[in-house]
N, C-alpha and C. Protein backbone atom coordinates (compact mmCIF):
# COMPACT_ATOMS: atom_id res chain seq x y z
N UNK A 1 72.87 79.38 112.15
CA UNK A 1 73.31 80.65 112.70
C UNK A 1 73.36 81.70 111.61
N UNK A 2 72.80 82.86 111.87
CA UNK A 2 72.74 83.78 110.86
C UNK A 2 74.45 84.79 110.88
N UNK A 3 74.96 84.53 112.33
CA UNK A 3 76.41 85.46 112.50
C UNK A 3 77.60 84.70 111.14
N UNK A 4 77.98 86.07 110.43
CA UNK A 4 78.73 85.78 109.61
C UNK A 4 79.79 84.41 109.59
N UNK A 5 80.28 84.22 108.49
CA UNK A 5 81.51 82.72 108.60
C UNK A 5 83.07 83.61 108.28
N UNK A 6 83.63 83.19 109.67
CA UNK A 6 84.85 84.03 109.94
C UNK A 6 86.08 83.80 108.61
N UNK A 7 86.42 84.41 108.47
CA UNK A 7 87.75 84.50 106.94
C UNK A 7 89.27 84.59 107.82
N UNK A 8 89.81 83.88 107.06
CA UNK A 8 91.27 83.38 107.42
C UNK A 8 92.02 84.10 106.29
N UNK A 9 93.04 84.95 107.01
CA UNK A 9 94.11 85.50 105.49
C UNK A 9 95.27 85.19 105.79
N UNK A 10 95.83 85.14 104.54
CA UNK A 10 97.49 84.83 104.58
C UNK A 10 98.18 86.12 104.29
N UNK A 11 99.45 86.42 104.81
CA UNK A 11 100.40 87.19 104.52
C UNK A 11 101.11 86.61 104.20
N UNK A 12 101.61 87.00 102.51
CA UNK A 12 102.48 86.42 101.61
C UNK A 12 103.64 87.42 101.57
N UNK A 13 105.01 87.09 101.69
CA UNK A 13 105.90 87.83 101.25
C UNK A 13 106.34 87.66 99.82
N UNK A 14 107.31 88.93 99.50
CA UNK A 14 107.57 88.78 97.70
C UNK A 14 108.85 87.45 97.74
N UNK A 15 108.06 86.57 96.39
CA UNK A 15 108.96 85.80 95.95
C UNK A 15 109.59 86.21 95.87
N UNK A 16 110.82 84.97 95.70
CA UNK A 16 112.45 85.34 95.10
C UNK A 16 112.41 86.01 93.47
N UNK A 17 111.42 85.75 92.43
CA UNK A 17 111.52 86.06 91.34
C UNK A 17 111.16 87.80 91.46
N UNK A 18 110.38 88.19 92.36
CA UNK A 18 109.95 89.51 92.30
C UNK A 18 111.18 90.25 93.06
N UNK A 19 111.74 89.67 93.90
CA UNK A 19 113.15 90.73 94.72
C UNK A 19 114.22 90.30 93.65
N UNK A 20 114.36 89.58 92.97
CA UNK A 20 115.54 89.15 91.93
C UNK A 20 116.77 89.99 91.52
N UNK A 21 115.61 91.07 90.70
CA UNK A 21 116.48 92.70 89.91
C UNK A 21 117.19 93.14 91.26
N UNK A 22 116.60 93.00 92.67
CA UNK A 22 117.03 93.86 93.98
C UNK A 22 118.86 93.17 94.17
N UNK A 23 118.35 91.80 94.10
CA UNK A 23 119.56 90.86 95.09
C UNK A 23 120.51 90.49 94.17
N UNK A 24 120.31 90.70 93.09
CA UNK A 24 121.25 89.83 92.00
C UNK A 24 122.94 91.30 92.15
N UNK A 25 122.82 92.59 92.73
CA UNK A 25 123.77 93.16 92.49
C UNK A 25 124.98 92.72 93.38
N UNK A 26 124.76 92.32 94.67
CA UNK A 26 125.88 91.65 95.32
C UNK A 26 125.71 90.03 95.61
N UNK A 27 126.61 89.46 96.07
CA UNK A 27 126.74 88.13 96.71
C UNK A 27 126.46 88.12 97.95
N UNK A 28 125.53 87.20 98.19
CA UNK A 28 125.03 87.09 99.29
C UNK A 28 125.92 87.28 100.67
N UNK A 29 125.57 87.71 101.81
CA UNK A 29 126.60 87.82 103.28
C UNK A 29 126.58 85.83 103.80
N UNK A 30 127.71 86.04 103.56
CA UNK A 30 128.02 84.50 104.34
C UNK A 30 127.41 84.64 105.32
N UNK A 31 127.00 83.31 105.83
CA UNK A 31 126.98 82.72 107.24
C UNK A 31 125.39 82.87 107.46
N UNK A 32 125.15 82.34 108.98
CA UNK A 32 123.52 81.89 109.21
C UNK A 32 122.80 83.08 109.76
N UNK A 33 121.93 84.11 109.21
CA UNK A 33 121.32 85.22 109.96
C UNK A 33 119.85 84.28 110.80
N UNK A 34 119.92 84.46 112.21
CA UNK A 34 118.43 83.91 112.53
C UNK A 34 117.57 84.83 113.25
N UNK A 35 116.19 84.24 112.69
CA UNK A 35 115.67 85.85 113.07
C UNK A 35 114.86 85.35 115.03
N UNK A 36 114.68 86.18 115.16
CA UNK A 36 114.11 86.18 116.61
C UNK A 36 112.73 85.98 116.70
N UNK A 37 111.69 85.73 117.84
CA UNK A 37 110.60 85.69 117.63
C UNK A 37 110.15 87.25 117.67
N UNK A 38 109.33 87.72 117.16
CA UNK A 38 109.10 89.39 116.89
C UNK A 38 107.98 89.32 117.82
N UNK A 39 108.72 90.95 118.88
CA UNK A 39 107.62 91.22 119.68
C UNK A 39 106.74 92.16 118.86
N UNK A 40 105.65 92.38 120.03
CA UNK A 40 104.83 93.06 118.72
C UNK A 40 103.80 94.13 119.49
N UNK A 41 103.70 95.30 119.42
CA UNK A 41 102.39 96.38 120.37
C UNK A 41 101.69 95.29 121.01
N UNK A 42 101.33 96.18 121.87
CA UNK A 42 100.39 95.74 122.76
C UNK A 42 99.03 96.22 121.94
N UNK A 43 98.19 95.14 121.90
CA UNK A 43 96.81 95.45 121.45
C UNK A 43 97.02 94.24 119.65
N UNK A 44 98.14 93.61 119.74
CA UNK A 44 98.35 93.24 118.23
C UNK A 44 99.09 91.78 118.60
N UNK A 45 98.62 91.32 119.95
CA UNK A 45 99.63 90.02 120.15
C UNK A 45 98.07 89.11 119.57
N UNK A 46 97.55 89.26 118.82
CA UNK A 46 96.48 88.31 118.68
C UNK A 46 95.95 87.97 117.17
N UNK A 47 95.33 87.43 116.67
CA UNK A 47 94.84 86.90 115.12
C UNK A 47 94.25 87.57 114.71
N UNK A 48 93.59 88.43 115.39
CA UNK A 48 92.19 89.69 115.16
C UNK A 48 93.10 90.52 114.18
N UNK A 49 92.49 91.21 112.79
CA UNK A 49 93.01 92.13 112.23
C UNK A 49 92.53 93.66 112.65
N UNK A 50 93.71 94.49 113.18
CA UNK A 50 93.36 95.49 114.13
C UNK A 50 93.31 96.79 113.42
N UNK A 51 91.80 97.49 113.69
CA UNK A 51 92.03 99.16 113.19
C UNK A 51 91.70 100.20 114.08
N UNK A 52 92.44 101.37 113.48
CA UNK A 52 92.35 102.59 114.68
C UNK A 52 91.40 103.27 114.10
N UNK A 53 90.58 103.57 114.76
CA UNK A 53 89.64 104.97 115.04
C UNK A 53 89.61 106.15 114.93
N UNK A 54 89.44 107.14 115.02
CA UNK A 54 89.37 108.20 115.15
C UNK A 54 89.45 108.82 116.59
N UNK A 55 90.47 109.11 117.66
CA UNK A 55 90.50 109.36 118.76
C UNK A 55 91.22 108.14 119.41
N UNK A 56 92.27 107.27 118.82
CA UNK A 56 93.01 106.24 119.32
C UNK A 56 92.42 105.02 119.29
N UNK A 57 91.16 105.03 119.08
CA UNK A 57 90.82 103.67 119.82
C UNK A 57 90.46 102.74 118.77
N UNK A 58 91.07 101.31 119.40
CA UNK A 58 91.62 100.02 118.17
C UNK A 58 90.20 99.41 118.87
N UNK A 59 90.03 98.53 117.70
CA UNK A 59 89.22 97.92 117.40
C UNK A 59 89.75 96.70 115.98
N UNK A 60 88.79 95.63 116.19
CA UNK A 60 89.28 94.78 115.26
C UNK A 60 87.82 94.72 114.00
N UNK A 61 88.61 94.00 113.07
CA UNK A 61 87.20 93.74 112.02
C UNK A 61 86.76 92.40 112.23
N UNK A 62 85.30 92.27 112.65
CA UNK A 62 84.62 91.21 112.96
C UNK A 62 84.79 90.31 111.34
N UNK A 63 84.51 88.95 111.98
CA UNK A 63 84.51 88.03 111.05
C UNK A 63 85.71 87.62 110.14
N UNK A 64 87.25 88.16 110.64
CA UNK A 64 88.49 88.11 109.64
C UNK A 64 89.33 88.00 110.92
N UNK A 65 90.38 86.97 110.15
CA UNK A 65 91.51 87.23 111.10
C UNK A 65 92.68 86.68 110.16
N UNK A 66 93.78 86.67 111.00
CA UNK A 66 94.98 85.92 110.05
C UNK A 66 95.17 84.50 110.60
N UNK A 67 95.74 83.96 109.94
CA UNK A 67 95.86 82.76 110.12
C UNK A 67 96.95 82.41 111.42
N UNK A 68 97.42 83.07 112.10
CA UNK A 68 97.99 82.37 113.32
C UNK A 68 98.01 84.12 114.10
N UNK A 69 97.80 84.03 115.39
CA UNK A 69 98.47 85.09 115.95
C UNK A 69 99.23 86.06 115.22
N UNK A 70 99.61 86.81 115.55
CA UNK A 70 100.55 88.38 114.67
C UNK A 70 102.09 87.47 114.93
N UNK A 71 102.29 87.74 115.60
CA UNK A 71 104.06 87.21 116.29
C UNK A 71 104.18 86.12 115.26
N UNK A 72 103.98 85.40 115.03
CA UNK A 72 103.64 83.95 114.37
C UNK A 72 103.87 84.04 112.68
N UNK A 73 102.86 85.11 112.77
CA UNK A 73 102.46 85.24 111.34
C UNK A 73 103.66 86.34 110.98
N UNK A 74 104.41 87.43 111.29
CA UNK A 74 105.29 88.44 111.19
C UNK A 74 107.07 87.42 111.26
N UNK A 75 106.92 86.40 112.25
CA UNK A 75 107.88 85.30 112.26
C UNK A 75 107.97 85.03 110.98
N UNK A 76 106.94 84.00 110.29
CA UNK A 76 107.31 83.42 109.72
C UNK A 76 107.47 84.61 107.55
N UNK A 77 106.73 85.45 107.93
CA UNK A 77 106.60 86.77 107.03
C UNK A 77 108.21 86.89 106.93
N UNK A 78 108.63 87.59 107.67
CA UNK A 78 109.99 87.64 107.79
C UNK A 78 111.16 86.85 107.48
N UNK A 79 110.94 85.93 108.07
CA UNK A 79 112.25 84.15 107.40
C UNK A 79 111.75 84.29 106.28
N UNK A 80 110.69 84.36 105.41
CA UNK A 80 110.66 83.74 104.30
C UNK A 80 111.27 85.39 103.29
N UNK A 81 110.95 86.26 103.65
CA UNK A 81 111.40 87.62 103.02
C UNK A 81 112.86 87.63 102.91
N UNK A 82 113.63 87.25 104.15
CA UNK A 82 114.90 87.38 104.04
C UNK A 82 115.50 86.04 103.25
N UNK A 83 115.01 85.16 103.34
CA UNK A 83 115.60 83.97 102.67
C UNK A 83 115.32 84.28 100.68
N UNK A 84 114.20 84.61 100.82
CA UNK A 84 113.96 84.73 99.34
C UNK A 84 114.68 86.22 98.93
N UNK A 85 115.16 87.19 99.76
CA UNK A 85 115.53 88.28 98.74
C UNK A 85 117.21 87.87 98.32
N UNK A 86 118.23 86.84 98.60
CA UNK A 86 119.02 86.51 97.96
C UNK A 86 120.33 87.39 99.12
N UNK A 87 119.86 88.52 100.01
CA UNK A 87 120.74 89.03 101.02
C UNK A 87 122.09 87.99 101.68
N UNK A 88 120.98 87.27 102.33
CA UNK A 88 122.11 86.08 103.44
C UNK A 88 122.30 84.78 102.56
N UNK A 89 122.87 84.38 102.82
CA UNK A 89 123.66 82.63 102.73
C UNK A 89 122.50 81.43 103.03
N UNK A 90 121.81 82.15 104.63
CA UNK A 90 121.42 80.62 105.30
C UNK A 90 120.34 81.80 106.18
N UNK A 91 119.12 81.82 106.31
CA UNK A 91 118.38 82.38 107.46
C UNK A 91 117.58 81.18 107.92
N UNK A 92 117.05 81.36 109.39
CA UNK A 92 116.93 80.33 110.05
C UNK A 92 115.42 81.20 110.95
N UNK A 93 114.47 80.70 111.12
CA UNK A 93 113.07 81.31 111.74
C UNK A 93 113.54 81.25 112.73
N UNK A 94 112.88 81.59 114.07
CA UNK A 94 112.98 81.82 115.31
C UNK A 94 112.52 79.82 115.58
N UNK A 95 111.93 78.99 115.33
CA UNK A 95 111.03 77.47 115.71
C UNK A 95 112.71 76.83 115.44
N UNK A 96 113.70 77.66 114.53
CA UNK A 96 114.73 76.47 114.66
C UNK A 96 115.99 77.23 115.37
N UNK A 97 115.80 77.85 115.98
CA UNK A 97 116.91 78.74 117.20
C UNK A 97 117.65 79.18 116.47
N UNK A 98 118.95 79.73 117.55
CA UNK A 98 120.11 80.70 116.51
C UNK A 98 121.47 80.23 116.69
N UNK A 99 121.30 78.74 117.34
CA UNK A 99 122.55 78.59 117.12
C UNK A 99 123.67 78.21 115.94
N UNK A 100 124.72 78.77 116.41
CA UNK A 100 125.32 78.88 115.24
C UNK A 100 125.53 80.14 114.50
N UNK A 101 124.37 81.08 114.34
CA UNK A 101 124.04 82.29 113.68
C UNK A 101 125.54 83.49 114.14
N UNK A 102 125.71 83.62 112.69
CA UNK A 102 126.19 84.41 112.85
C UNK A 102 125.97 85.73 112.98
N UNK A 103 124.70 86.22 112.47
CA UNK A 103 123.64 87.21 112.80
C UNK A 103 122.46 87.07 113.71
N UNK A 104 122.21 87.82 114.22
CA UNK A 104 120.75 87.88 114.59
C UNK A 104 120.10 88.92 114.05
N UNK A 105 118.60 88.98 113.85
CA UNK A 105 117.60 89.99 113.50
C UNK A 105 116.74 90.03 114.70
N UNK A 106 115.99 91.48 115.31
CA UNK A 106 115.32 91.41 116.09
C UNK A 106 114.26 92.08 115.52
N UNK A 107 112.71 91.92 115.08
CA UNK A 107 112.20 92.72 115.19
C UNK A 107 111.03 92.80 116.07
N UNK A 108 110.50 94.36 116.44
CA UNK A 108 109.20 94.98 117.32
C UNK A 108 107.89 95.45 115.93
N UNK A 109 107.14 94.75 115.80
CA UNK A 109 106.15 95.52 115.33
C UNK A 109 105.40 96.54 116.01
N UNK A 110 105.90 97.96 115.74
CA UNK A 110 105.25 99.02 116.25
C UNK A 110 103.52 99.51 115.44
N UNK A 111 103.62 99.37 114.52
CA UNK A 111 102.28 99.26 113.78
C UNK A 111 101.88 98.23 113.21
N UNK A 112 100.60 97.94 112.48
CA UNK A 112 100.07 96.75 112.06
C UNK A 112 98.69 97.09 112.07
N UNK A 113 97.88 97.86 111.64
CA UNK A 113 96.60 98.39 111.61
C UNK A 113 95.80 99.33 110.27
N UNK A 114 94.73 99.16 110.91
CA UNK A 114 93.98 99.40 109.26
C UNK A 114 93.91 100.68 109.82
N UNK A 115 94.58 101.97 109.04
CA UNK A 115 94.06 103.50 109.87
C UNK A 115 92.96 104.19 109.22
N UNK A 116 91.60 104.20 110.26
CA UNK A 116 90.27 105.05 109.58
C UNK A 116 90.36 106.67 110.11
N UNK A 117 91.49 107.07 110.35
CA UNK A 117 91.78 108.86 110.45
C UNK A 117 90.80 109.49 110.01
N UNK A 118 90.17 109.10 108.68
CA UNK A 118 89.05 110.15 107.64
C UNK A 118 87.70 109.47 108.07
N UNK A 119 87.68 108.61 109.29
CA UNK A 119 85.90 107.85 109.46
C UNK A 119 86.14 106.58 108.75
N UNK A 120 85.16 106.12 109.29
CA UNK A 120 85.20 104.16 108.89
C UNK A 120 84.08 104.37 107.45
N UNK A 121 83.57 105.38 106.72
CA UNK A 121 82.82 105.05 105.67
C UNK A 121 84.00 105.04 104.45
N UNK A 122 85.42 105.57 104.94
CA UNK A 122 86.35 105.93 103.84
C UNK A 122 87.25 104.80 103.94
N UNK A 123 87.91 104.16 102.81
CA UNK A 123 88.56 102.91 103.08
C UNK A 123 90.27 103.88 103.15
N UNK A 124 90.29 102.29 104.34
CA UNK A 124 91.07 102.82 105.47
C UNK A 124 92.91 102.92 104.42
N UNK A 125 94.17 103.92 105.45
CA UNK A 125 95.11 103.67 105.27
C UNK A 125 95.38 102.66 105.98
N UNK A 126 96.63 101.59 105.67
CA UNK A 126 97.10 100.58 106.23
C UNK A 126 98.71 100.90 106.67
N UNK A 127 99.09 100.72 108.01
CA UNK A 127 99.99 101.31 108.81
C UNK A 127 101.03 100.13 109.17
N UNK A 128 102.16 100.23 108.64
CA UNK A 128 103.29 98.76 109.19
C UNK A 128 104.39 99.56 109.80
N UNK A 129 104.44 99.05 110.50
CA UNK A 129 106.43 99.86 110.88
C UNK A 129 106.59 98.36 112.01
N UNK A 130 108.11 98.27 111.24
CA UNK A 130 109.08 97.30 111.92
C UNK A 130 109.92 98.11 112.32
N UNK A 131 110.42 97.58 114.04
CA UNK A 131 111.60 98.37 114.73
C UNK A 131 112.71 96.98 114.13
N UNK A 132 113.85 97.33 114.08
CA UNK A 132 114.71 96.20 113.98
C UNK A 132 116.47 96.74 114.23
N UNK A 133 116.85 95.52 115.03
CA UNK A 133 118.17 95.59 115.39
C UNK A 133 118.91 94.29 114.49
N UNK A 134 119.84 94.43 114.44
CA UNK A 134 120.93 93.80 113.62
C UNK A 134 122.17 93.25 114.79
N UNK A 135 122.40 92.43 115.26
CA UNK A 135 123.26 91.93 116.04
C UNK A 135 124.11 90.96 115.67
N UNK A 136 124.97 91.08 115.89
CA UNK A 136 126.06 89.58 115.67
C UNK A 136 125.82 88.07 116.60
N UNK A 137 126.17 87.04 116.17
CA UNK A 137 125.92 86.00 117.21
C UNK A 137 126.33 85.91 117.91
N UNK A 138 127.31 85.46 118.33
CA UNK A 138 128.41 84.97 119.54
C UNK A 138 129.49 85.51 119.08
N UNK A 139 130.33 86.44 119.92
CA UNK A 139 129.72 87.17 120.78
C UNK A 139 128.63 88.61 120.50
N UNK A 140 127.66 88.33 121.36
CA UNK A 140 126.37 88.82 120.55
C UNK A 140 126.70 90.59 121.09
N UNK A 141 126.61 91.22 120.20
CA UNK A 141 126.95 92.55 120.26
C UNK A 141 126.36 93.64 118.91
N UNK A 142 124.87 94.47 119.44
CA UNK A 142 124.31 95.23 118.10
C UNK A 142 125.17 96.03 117.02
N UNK A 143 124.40 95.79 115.95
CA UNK A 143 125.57 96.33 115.04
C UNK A 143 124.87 97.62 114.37
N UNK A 144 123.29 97.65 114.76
CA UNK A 144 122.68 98.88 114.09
C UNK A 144 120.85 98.44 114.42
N UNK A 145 120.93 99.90 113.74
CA UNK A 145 118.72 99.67 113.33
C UNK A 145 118.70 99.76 112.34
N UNK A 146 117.60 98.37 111.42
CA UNK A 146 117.44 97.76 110.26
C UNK A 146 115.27 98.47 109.95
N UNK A 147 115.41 99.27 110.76
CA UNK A 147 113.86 99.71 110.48
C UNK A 147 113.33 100.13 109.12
N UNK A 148 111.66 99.29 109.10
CA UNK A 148 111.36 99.63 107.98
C UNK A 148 109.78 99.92 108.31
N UNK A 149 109.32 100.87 107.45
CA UNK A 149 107.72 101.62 107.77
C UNK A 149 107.24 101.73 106.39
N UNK A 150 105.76 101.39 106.27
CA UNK A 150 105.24 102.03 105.02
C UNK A 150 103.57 102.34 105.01
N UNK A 151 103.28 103.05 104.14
CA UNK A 151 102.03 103.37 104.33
C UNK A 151 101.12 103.23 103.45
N UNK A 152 99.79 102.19 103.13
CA UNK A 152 99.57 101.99 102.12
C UNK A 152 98.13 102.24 101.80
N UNK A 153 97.32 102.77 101.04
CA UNK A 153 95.68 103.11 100.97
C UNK A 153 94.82 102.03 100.47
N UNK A 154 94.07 101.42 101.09
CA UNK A 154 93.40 100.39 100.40
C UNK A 154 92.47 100.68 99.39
N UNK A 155 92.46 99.63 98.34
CA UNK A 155 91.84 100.93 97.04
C UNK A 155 89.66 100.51 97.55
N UNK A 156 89.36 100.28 98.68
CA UNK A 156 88.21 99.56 98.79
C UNK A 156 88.06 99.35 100.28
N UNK A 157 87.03 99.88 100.84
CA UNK A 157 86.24 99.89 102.42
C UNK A 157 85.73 98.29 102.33
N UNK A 158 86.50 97.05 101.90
CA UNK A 158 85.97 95.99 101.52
C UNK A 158 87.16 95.05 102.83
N UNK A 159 87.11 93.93 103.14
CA UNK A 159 88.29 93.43 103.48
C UNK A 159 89.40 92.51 102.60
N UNK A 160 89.10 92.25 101.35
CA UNK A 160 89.80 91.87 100.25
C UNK A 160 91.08 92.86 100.17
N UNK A 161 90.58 94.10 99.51
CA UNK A 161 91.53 94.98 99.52
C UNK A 161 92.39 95.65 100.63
N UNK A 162 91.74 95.59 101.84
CA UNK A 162 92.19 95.83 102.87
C UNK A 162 93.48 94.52 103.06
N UNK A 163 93.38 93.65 103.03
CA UNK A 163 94.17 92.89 102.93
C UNK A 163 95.52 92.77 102.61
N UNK A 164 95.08 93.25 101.17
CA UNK A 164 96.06 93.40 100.17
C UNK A 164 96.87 94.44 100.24
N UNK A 165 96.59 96.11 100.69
CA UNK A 165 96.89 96.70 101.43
C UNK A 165 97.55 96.64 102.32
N UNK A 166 97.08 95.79 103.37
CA UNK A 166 98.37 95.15 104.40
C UNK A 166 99.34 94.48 103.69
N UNK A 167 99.53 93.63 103.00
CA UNK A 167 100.32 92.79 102.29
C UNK A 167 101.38 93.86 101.63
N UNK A 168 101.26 94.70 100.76
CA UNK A 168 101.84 95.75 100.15
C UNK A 168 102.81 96.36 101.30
N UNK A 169 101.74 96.76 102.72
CA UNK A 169 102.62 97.60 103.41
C UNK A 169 103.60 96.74 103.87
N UNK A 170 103.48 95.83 103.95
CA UNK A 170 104.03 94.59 104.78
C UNK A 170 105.70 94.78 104.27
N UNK A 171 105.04 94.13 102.32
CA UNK A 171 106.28 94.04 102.00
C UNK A 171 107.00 95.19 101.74
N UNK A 172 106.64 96.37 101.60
CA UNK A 172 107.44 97.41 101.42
C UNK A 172 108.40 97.92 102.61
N UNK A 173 107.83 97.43 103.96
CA UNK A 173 108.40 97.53 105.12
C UNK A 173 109.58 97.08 105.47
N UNK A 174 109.12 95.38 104.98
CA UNK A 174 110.10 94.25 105.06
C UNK A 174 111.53 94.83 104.14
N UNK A 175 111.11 95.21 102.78
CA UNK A 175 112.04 95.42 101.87
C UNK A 175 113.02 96.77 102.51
N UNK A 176 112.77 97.69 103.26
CA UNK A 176 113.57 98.55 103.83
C UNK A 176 114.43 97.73 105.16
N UNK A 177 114.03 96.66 105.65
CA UNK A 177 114.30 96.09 107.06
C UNK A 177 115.42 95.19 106.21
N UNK A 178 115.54 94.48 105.01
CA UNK A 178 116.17 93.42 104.35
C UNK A 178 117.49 94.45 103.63
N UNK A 179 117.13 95.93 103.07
CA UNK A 179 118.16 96.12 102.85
C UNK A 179 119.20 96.94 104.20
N UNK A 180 118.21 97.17 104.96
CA UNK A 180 119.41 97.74 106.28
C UNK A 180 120.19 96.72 106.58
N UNK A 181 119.43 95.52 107.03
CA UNK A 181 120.23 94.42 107.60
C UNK A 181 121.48 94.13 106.54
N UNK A 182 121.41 93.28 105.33
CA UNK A 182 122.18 93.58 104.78
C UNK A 182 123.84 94.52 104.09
N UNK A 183 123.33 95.42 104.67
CA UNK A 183 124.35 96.60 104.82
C UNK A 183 124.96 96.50 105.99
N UNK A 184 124.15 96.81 106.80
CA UNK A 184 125.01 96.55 107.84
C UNK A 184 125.99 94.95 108.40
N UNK A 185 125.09 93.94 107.96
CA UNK A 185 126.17 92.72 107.87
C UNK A 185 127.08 92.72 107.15
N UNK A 186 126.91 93.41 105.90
CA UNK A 186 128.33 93.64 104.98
C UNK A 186 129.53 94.18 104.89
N UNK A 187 129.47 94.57 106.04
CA UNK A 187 130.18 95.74 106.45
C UNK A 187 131.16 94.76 108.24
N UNK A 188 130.94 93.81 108.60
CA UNK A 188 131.21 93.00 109.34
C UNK A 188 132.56 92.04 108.36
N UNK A 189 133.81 91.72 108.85
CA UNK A 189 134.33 90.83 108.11
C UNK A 189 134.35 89.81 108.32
N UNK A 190 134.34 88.88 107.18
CA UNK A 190 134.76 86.94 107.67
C UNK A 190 135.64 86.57 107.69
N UNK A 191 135.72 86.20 109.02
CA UNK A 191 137.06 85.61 110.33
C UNK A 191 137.57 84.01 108.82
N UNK A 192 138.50 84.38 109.12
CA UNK A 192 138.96 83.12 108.30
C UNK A 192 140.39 82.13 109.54
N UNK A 193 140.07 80.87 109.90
CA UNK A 193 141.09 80.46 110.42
C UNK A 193 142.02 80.47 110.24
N UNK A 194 143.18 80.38 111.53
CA UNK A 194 144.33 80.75 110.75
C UNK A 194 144.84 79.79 109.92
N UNK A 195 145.79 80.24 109.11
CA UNK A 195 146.50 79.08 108.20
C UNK A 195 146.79 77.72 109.34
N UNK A 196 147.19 76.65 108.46
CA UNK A 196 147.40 75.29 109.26
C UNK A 196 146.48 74.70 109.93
N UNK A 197 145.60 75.02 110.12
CA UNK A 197 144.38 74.73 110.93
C UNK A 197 143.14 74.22 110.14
């Protein structure tokens, strides 16, 4: 077959050594934050890596995709962001539920696309925005919006860099979504039983 051989990418979030300088100023928020499965646009529930056009219209890049569905891949992006920036105690993915959690995280991926605004000969901006709510567990009641957006230029009309690009926006997104949540859980107090008990 002469049709190209399709490419598989990973979205890596920042190690714990790279958020380190971020998390080392407070002590972590007690207790179990679990995150939810993340809904995600319509046009982005799929593996295809998706770009906009010029006049709205998405389209994907032939021959690339990510390695699981978006939801999947933004799931597991996420547990590993919040666990490694040193924020919570205990985070828990959406595959091992929330019970117990004393937090919940919700997020909506509203963007996730390669943007060709200037024409597809110019390498593209890369577009992330997470919607996110912050909720308590039981009894489950919102405590705020943990949203994070970023915008990043790929240095190359290549899909390497495009990639990487996403990855950047990803984590810069994540890193605004990790310190809302945070704040706002900190700001929640821990119930301590009463004495004798």
């Amino acid at each position: 077959s002469k049709e190209p051989v399709e490419q598989t990418y990973l979205l890596r979030p920042a190690v714990a050594a790279e958020v380190a300088g971020t998390s080392a100023a407070a002590a972590p928020v007690p207790g179990l934050l679990a995150v939810r499965r993340p809904e995600v646009q319509p046009g982005l529930q799929t593996a295809r890596i998706a770009l906009v056009l010029p006049g709205n219209r998405l389209d994907y890049f032939a021959a690339s995709r990510w390695s699981a569905a978006l939801p999947q891949v933004i799931d597991a992006f996420a547990t590993q962001s919040l666990l490694s920036s040193g924020h919570f105690e205990l985070v828990n993915g959406s595959e091992r539920g929330s019970g117990g959690a004393r937090f919940l995280v919700a997020l909506t991926v509203r963007h996730f696309e390669a943007d060709y605004a200037d024409g597809e000969k110019q390498p593209p901006q890369v577009h992330v925005a997470f919607e996110c709510v912050l909720s308590t567990g039981a009894p489950r009641a919102p405590l705020g919006r943990c949203d994070g957006e970023a915008r990043v230029a790929a240095a190359a009309n290549r899909m390497e860099p495009i990639v990487q690009a996403f990855e950047a926006a990803a984590r810069e997104a994540m890193a605004e979504v990790k310190a809302g949540a945070a704040r706002l859980a900190a700001q929640v107090p821990v119930e301590h039983p009463p004495e004798g008990e």
